[in-house]
PDB file of N, CA and C in Angstrom:
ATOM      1  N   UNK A   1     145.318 167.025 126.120  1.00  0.00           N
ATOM      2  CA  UNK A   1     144.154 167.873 126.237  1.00  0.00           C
ATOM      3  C   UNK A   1     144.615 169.328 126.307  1.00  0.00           C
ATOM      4  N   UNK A   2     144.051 169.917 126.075  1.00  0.00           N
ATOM      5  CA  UNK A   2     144.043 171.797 125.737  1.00  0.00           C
ATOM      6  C   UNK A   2     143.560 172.253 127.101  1.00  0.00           C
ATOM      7  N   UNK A   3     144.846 173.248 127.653  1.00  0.00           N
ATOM      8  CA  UNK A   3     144.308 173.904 128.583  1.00  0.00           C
ATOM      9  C   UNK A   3     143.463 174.772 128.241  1.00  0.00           C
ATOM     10  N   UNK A   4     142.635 175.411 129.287  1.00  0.00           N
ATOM     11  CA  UNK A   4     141.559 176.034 129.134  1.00  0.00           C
ATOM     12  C   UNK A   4     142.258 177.740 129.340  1.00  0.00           C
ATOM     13  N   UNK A   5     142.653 177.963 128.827  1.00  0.00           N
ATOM     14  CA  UNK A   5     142.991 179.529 129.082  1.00  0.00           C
ATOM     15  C   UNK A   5     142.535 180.005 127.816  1.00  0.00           C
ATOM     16  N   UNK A   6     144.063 180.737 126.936  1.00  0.00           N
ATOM     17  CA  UNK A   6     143.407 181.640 125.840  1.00  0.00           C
ATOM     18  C   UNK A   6     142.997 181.004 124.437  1.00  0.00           C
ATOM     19  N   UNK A   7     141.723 180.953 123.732  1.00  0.00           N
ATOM     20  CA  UNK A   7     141.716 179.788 122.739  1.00  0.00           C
ATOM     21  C   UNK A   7     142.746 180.113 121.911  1.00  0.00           C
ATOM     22  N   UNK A   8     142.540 178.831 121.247  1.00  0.00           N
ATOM     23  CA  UNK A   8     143.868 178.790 119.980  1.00  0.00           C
ATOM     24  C   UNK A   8     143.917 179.533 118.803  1.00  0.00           C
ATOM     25  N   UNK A   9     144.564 180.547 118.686  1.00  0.00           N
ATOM     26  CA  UNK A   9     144.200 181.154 117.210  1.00  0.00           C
ATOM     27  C   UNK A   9     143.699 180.257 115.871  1.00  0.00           C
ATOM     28  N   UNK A  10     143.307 180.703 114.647  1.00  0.00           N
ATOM     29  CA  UNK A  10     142.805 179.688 113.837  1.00  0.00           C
ATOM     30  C   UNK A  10     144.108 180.374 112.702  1.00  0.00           C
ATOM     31  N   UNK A  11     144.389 178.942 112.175  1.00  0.00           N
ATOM     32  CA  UNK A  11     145.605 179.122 111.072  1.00  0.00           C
ATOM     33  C   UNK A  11     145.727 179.622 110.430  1.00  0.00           C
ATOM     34  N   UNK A  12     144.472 180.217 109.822  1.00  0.00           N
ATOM     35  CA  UNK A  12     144.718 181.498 109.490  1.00  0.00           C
ATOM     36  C   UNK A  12     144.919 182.161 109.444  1.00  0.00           C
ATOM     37  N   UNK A  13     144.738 183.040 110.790  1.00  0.00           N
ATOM     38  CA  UNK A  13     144.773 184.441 110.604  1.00  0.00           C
ATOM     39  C   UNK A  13     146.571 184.336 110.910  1.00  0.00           C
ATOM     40  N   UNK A  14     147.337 182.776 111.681  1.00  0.00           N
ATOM     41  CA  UNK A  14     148.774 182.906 111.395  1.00  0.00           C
ATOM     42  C   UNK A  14     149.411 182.891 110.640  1.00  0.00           C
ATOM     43  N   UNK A  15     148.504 182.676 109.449  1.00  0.00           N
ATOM     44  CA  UNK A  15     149.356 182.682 108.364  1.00  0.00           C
ATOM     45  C   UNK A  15     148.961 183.899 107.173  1.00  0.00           C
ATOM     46  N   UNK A  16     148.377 184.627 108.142  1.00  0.00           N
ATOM     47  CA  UNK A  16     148.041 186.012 107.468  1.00  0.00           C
ATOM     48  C   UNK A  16     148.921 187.346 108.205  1.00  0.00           C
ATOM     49  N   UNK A  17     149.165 186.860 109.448  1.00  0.00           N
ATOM     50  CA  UNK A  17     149.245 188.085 109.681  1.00  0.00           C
ATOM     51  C   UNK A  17     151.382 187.437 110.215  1.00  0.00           C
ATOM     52  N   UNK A  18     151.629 186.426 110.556  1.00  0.00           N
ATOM     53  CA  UNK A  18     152.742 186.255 110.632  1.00  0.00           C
ATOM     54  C   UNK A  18     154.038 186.183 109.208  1.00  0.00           C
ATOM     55  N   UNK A  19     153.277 185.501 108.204  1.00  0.00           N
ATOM     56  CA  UNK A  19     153.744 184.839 106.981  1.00  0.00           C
ATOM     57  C   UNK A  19     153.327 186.108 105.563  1.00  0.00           C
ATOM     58  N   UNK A  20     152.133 185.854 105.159  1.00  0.00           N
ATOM     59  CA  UNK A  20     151.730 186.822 104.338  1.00  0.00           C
ATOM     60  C   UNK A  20     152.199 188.022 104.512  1.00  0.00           C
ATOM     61  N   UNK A  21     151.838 188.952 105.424  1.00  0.00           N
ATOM     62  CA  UNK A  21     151.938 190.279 105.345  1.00  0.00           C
ATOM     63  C   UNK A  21     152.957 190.407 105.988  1.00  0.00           C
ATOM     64  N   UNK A  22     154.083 190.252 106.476  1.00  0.00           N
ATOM     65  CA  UNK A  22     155.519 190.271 106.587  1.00  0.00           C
ATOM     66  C   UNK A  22     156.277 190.549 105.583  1.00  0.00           C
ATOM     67  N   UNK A  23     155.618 189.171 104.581  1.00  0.00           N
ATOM     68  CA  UNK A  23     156.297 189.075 103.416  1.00  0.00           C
ATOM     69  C   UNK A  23     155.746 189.854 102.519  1.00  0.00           C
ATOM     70  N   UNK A  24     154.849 191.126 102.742  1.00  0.00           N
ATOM     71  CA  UNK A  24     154.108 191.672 101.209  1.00  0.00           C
ATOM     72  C   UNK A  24     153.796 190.751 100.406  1.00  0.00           C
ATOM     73  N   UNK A  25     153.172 189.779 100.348  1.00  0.00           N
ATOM     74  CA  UNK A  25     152.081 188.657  99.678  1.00  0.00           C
ATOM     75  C   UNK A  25     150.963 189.462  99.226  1.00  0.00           C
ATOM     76  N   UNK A  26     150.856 189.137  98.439  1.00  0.00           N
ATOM     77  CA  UNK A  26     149.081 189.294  97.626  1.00  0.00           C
ATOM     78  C   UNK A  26     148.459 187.838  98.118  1.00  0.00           C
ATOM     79  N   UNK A  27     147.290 188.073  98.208  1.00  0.00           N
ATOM     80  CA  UNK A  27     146.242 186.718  98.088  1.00  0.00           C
ATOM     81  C   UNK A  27     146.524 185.865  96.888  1.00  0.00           C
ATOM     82  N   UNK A  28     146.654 186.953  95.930  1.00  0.00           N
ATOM     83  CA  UNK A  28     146.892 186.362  94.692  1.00  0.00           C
ATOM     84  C   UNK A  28     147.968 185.666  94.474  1.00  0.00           C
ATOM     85  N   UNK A  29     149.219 186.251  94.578  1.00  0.00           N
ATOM     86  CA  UNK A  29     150.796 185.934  94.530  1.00  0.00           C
ATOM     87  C   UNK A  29     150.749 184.722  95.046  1.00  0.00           C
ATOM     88  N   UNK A  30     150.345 184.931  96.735  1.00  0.00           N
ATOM     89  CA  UNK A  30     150.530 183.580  97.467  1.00  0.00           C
ATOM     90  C   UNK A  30     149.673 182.266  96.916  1.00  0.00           C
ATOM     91  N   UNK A  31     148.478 182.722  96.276  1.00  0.00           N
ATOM     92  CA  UNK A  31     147.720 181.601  95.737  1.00  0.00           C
ATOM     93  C   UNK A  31     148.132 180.970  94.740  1.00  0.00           C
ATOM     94  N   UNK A  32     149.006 181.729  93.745  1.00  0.00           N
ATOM     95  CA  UNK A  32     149.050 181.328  92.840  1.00  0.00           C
ATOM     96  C   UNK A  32     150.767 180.192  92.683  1.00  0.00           C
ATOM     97  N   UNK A  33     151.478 181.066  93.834  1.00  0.00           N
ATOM     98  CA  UNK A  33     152.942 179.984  94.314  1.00  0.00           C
ATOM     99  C   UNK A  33     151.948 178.595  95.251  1.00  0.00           C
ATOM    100  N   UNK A  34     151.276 178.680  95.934  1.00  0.00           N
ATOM    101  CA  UNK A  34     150.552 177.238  96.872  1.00  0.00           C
ATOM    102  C   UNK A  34     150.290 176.389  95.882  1.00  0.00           C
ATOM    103  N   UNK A  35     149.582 177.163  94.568  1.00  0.00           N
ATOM    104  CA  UNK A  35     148.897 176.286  93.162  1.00  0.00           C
ATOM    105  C   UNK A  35     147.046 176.151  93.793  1.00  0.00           C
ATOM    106  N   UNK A  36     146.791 176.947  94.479  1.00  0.00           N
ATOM    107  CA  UNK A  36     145.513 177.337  95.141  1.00  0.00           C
ATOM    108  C   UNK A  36     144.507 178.088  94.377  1.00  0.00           C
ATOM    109  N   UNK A  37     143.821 178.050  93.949  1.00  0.00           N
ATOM    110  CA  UNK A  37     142.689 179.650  93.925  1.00  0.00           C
ATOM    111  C   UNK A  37     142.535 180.283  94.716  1.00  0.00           C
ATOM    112  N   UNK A  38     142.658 181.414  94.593  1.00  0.00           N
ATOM    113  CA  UNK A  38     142.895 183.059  95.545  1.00  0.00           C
ATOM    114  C   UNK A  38     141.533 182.281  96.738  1.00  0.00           C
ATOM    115  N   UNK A  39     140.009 182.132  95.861  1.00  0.00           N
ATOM    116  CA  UNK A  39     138.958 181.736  96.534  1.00  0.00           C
ATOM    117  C   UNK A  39     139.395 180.484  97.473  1.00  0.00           C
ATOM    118  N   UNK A  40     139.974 179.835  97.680  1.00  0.00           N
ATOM    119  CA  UNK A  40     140.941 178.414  98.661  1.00  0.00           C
ATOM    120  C   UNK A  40     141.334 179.393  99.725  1.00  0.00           C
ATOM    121  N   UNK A  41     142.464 180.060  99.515  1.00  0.00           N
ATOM    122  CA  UNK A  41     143.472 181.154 100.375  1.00  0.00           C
ATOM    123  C   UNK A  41     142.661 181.742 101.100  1.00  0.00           C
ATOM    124  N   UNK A  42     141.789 182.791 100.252  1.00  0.00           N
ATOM    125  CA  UNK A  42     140.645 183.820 100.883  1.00  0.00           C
ATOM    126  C   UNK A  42     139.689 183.021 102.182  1.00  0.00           C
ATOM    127  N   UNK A  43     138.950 181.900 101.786  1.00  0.00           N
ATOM    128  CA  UNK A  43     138.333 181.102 102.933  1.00  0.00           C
ATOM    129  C   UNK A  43     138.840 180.406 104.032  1.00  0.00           C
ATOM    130  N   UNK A  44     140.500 180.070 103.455  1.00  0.00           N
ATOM    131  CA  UNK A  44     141.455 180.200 104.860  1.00  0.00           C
ATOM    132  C   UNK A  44     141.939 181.381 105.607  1.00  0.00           C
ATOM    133  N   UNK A  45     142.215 182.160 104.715  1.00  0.00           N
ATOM    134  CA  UNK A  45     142.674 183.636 105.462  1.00  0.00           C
ATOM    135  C   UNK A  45     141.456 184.460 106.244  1.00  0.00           C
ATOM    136  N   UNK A  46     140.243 184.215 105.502  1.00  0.00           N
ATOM    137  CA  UNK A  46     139.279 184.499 106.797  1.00  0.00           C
ATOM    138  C   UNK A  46     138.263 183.755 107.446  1.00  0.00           C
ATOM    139  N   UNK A  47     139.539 182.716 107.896  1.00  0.00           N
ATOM    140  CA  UNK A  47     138.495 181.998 108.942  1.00  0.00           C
ATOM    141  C   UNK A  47     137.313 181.144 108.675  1.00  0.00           C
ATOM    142  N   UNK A  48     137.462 180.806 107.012  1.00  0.00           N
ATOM    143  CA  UNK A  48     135.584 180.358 106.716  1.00  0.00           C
ATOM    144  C   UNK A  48     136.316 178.890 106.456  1.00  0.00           C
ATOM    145  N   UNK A  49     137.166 178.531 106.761  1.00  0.00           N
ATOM    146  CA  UNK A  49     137.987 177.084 106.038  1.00  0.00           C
ATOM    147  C   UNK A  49     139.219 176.882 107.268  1.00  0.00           C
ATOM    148  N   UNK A  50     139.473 175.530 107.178  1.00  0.00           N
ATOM    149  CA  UNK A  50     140.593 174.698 108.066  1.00  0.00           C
ATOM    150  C   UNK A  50     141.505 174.438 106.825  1.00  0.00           C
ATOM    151  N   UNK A  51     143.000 174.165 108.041  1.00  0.00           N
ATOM    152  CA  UNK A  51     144.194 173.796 106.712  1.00  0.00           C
ATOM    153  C   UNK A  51     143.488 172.126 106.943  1.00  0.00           C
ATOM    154  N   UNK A  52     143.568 171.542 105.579  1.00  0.00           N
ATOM    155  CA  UNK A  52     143.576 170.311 104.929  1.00  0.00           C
ATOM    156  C   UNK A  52     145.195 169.845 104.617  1.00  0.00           C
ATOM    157  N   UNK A  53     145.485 168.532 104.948  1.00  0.00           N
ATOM    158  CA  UNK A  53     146.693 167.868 105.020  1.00  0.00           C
ATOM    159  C   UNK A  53     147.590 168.165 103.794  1.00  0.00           C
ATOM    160  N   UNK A  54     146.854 168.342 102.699  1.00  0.00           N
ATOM    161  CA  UNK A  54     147.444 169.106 101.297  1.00  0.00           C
ATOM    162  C   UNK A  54     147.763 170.478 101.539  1.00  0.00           C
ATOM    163  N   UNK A  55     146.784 170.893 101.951  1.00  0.00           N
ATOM    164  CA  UNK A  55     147.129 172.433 102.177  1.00  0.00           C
ATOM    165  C   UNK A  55     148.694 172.801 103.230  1.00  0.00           C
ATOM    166  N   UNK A  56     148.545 171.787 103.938  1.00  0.00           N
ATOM    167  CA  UNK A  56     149.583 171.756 105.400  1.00  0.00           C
ATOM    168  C   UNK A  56     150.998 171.586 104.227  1.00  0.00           C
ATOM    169  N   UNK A  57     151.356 170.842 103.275  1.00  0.00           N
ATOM    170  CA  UNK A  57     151.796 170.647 102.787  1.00  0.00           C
ATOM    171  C   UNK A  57     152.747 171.606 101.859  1.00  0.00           C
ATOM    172  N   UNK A  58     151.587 172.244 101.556  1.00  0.00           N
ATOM    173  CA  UNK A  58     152.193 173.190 100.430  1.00  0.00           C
ATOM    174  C   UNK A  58     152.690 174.619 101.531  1.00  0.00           C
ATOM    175  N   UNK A  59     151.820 174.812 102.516  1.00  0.00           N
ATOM    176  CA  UNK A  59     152.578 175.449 103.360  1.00  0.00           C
ATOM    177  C   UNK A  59     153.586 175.106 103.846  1.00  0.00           C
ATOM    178  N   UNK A  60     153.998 174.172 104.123  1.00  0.00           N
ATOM    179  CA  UNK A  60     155.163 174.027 104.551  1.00  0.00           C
ATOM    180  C   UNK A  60     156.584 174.122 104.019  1.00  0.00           C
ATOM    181  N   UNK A  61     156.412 173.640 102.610  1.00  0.00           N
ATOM    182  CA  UNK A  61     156.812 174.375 101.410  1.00  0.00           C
ATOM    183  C   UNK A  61     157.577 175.196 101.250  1.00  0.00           C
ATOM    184  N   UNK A  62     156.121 176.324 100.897  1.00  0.00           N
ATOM    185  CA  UNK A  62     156.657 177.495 100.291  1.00  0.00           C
ATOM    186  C   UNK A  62     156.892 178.809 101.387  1.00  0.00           C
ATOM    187  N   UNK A  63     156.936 178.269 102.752  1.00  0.00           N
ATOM    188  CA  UNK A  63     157.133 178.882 104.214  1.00  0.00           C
ATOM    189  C   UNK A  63     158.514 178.330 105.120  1.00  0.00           C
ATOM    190  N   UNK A  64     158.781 177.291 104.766  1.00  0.00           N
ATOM    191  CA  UNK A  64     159.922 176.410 105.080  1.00  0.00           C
ATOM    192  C   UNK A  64     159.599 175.663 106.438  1.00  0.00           C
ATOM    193  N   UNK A  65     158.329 175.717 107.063  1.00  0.00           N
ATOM    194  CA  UNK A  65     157.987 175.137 108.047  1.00  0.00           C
ATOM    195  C   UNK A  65     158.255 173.285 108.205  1.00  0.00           C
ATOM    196  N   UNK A  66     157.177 173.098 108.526  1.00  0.00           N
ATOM    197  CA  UNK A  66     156.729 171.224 108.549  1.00  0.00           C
ATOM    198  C   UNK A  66     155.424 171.778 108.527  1.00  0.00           C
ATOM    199  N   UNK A  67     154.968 170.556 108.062  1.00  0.00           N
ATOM    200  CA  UNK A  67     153.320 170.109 107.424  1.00  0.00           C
ATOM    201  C   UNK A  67     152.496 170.091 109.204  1.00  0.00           C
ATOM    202  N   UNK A  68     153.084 169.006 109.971  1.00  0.00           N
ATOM    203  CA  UNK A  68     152.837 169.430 111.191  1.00  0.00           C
ATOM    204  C   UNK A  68     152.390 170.833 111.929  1.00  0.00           C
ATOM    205  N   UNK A  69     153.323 171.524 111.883  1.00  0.00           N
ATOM    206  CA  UNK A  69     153.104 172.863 112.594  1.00  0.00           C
ATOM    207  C   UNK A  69     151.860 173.000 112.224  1.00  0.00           C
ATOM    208  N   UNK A  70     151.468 173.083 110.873  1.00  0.00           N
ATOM    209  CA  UNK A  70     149.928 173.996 110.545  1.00  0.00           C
ATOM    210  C   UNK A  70     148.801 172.617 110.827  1.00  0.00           C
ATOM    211  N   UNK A  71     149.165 171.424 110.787  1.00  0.00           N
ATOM    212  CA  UNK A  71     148.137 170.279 111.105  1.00  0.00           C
ATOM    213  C   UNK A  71     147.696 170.584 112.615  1.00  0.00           C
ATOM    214  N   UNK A  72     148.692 171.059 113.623  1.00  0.00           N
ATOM    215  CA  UNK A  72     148.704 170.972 114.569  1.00  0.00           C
ATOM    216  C   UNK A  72     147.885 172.094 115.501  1.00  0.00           C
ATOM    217  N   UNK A  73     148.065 173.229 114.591  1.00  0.00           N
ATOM    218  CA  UNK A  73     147.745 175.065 114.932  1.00  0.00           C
ATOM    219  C   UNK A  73     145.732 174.235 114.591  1.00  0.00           C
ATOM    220  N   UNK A  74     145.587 173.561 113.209  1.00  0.00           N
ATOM    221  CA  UNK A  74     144.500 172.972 113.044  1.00  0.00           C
ATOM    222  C   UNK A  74     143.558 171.898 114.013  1.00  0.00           C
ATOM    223  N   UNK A  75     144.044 171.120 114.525  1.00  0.00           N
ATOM    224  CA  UNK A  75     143.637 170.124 115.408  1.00  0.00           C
ATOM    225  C   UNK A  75     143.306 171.097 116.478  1.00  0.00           C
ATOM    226  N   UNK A  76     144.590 171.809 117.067  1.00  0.00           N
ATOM    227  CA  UNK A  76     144.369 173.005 118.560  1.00  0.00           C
ATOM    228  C   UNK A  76     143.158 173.468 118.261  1.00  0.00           C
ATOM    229  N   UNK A  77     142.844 174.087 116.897  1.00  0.00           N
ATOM    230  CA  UNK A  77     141.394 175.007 117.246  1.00  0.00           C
ATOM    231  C   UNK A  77     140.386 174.630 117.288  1.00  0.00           C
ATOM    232  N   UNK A  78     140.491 173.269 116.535  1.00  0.00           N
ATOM    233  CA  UNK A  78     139.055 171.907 116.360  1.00  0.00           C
ATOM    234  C   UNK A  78     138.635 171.804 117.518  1.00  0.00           C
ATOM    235  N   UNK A  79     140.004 171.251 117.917  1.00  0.00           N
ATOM    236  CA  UNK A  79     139.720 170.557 119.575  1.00  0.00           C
ATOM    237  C   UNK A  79     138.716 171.533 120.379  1.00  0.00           C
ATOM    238  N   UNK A  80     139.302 172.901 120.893  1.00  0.00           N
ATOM    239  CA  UNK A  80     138.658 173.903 121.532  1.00  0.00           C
ATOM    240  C   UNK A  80     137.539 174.003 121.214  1.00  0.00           C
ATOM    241  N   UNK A  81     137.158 174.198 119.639  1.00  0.00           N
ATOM    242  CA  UNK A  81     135.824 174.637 119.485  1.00  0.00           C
ATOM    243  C   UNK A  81     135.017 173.556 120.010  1.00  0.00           C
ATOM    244  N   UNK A  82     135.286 172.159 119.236  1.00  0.00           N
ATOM    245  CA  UNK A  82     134.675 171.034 119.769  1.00  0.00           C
ATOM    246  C   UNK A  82     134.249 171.105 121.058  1.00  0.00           C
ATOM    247  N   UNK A  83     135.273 171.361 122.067  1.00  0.00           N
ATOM    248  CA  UNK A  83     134.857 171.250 123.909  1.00  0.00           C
ATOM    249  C   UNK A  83     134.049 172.426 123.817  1.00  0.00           C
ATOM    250  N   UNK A  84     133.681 173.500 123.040  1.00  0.00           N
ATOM    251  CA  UNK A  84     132.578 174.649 123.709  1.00  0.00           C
ATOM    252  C   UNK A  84     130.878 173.687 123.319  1.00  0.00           C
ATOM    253  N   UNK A  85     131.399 172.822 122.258  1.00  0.00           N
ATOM    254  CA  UNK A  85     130.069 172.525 121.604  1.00  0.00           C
ATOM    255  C   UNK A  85     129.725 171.038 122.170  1.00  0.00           C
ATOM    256  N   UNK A  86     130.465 170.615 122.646  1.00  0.00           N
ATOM    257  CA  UNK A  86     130.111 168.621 123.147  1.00  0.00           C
ATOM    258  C   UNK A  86     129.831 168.550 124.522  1.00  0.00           C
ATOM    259  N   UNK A  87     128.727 168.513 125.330  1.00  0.00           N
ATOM    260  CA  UNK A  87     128.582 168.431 126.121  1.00  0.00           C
ATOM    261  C   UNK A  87     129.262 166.919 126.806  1.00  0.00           C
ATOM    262  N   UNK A  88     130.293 167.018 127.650  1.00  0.00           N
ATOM    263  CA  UNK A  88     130.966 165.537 127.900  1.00  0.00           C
ATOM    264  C   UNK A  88     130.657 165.084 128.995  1.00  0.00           C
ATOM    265  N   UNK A  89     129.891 166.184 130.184  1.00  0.00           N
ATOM    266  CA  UNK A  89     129.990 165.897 131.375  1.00  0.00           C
ATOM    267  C   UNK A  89     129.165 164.790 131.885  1.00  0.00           C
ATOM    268  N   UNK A  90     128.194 164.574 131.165  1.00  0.00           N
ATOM    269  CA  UNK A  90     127.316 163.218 131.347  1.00  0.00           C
ATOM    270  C   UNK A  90     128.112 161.651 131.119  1.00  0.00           C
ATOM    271  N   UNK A  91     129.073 162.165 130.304  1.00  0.00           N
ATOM    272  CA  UNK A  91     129.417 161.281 129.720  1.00  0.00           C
ATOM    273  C   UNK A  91     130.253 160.033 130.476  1.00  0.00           C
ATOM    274  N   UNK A  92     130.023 158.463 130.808  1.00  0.00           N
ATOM    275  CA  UNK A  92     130.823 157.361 131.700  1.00  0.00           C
ATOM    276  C   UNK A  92     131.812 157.253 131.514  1.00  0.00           C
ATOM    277  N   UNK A  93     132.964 156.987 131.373  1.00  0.00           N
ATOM    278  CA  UNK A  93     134.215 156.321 131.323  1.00  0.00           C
ATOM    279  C   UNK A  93     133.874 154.699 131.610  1.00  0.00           C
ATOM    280  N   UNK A  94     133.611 153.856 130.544  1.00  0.00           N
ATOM    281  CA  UNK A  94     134.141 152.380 130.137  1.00  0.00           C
ATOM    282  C   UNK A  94     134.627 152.013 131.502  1.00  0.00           C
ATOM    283  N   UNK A  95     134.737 150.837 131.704  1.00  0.00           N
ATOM    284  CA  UNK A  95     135.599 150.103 132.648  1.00  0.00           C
ATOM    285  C   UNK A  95     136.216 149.023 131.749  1.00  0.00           C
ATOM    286  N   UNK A  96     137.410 148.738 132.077  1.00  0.00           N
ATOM    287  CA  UNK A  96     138.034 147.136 131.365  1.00  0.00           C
ATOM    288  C   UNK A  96     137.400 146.225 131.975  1.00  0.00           C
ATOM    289  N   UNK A  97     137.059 145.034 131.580  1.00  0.00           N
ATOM    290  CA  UNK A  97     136.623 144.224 132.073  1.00  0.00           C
ATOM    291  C   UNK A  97     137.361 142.719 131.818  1.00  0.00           C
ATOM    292  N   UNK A  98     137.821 143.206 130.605  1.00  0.00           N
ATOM    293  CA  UNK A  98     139.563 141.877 130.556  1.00  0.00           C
ATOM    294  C   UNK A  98     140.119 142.883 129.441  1.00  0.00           C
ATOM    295  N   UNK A  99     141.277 142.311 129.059  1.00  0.00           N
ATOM    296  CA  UNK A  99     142.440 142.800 128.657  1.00  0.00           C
ATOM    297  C   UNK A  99     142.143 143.106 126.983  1.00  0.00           C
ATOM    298  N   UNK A 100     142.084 144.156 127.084  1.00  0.00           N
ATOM    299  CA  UNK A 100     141.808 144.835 125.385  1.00  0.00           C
ATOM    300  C   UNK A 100     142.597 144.180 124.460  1.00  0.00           C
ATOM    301  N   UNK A 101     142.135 144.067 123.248  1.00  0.00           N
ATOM    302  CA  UNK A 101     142.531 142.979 122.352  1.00  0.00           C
ATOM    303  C   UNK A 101     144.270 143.072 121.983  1.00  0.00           C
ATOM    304  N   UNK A 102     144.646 144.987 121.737  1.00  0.00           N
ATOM    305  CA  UNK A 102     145.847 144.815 121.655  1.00  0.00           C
ATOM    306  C   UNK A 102     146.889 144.319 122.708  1.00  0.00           C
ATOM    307  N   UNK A 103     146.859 143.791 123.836  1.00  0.00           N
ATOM    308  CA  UNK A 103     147.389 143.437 124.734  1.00  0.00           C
ATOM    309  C   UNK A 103     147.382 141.872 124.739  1.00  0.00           C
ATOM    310  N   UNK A 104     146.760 141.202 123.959  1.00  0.00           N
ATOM    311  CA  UNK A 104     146.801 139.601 123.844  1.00  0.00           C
ATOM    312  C   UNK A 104     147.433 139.349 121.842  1.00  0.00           C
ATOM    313  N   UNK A 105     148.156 140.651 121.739  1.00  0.00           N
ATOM    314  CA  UNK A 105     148.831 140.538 120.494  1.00  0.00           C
ATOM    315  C   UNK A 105     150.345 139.682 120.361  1.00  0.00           C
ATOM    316  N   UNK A 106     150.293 138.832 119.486  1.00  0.00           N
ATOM    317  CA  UNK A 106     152.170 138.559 120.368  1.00  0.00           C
ATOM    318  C   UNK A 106     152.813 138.558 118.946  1.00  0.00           C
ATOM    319  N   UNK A 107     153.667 139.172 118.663  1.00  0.00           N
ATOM    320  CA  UNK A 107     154.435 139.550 117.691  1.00  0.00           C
ATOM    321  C   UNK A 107     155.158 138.493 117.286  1.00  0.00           C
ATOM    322  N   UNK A 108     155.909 138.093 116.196  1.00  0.00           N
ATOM    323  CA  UNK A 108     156.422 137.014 115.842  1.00  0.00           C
ATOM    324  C   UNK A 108     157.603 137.437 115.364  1.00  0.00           C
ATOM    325  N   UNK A 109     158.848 136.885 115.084  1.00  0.00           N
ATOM    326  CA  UNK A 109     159.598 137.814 114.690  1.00  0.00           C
ATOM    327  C   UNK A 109     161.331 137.236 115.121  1.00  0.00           C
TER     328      UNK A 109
END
């Protein structure tokens, strides 16, 4: 779970303002090495779009990262936004009442 302090930046703007413009990138340049349309890049770079597992991909790439890092920077900001918008506090916690199915699994082997 995500502590509650400062929210999570959105992957974008880390990969605008850490990656891109470090490197003197064009929207274009960079779109066109990802194999993206500038319009793809542009709706990630401002915030109007999430990295997609392809996208994580090609960043990782042509940045030398892992696909992870940017899946992950992605999930962090979901998550957050999600908890401003889901009201959970009503919400029960289940009780077991016998032993969940994966626990009567027996491997063979």
């Amino acid at each position: 779970m995500l502590k509650r302090g400062m929210p999570p930046v959105h992957p974008g703007n880390v990969l605008r303002e850490l990656y891109l413009e470090p490197l003197g990138l064009t929207n274009g340049d960079a779109a066109a090495n990802l194999g993206v349309t500038r319009k793809t890049l542009s709706l990630l770079l401002n915030e109007h779009q999430g990295i997609s597992a392809e996208m994580a991909l090609r960043l990782a790439k042509a940045f030398g990262t892992t696909p992870e890092l940017w899946m992950n920077m992605q999930r962090d900001f979901d998550l957050w936004n999600a908890g401003k918008k889901v009201a959970i506090t009503k919400i029960k916690a289940f009780r077991r009442v016998k032993k969940a199915p994966a626990e009567n699994v027996v491997l063979k082997g």
